[in-house]
N, C-alpha and C. Protein backbone atom coordinates (compact mmCIF):
# COMPACT_ATOMS: atom_id res chain seq x y z
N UNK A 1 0.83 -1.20 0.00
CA UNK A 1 0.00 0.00 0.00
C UNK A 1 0.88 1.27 0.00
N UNK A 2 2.31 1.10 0.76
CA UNK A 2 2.90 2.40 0.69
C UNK A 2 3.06 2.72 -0.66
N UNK A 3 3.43 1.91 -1.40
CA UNK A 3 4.50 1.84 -2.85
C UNK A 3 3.17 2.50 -3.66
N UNK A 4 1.98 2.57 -3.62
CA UNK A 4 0.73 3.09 -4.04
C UNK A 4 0.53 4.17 -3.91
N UNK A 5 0.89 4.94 -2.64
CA UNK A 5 1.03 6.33 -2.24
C UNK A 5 2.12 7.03 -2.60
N UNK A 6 3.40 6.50 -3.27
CA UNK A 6 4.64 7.38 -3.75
C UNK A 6 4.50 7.94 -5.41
N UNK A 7 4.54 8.49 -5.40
CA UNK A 7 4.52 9.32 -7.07
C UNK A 7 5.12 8.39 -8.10
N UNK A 8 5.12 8.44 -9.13
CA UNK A 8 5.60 8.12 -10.01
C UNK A 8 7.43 8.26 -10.24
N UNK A 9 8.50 7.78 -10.69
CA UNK A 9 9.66 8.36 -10.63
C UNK A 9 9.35 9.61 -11.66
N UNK A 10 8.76 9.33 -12.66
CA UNK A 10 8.48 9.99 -13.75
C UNK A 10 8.05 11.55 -13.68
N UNK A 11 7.26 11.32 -12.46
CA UNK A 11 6.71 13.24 -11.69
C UNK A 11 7.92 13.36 -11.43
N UNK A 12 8.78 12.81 -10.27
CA UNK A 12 9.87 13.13 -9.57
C UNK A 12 10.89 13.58 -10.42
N UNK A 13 10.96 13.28 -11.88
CA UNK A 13 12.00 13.71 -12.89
C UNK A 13 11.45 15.18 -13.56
N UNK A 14 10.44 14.88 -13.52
CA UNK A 14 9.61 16.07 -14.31
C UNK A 14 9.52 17.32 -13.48
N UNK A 15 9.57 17.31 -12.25
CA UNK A 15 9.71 18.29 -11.36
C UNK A 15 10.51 19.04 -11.59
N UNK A 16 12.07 18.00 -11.56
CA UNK A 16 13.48 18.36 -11.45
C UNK A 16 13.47 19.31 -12.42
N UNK A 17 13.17 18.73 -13.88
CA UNK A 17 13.00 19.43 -14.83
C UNK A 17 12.61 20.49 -14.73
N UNK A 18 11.17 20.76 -14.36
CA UNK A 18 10.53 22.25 -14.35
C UNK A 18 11.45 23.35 -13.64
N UNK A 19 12.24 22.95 -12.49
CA UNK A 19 12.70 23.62 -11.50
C UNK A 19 13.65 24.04 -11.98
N UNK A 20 14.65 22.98 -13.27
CA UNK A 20 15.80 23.55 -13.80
C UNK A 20 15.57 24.83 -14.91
N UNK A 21 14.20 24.03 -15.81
CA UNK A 21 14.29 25.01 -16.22
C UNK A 21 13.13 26.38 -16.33
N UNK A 22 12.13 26.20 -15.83
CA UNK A 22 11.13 27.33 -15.83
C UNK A 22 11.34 28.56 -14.85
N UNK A 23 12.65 27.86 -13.85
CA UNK A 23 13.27 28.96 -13.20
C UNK A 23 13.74 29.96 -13.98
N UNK A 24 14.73 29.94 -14.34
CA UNK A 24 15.77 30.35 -15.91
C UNK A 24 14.29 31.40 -16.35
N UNK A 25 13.71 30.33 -17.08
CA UNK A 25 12.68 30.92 -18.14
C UNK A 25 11.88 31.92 -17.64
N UNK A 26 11.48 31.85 -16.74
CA UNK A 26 10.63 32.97 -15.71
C UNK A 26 11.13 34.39 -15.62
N UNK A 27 12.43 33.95 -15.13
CA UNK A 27 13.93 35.15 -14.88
C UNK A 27 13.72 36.02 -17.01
N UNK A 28 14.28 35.19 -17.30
CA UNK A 28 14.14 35.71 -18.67
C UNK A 28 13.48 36.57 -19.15
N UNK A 29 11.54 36.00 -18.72
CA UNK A 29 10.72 36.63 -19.17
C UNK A 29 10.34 38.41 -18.57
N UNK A 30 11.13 37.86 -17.15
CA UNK A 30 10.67 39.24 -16.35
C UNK A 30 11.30 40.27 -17.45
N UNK A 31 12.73 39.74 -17.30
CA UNK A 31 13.93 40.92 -18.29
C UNK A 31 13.45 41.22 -19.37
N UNK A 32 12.91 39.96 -20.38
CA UNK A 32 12.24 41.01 -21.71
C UNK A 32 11.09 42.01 -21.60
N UNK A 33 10.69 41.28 -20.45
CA UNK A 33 9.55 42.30 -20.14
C UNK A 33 9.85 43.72 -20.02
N UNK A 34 10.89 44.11 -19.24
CA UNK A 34 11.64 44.94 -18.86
C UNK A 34 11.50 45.72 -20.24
N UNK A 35 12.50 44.71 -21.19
CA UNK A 35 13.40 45.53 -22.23
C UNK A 35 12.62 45.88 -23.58
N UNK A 36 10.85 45.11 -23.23
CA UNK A 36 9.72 45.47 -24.15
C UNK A 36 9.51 46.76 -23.74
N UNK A 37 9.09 47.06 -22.32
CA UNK A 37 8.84 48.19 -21.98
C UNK A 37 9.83 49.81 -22.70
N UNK A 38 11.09 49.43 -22.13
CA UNK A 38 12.07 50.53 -22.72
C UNK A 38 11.88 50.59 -24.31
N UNK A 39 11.69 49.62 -24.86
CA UNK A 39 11.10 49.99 -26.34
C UNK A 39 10.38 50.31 -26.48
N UNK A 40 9.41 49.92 -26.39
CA UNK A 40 7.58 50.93 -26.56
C UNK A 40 8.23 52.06 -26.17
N UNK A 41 8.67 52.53 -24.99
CA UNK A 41 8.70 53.96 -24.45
C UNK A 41 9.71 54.54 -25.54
N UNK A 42 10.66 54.09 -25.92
CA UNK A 42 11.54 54.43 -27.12
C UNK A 42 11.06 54.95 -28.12
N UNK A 43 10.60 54.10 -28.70
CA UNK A 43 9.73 54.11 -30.04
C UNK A 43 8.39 55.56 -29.77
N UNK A 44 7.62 55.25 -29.05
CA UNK A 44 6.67 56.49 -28.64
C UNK A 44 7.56 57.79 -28.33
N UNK A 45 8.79 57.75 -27.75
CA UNK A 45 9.33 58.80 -27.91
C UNK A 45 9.45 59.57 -29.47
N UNK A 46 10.34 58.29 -30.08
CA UNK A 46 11.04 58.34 -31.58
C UNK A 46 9.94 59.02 -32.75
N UNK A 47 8.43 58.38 -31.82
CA UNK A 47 7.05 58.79 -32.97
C UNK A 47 6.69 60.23 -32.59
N UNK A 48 7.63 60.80 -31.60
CA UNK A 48 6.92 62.11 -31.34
C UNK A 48 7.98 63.28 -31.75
N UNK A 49 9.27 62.25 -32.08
CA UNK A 49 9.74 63.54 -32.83
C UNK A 49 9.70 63.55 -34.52
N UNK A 50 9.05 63.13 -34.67
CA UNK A 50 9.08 62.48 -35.97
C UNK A 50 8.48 63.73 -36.48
């Protein structure tokens, strides 16, 4: 019955996975986010001296 209640190894790998990489990817997304922002504001500048 215990061996019924333990996860799969297969979650336990898939975890690892997520953790290696959606960390990373998360981090990433904040920064483009970032560096979308400074463009729009760029560009709306760039359209107003136009």
């Amino acid at each position: 019955m215990a061996k019924e209640m333990q996860f799969p190894e297969g979650f336990y790998w898939g975890e690892k996975a997520w953790h290696a990489f959606a960390r990373p990817c998360l981090m990433f997304l904040e920064v483009m986010n970032k560096n979308v922002d400074k463009v729009y504001r760029t560009c709306k500048v760039l359209q107003q001296r136009v």
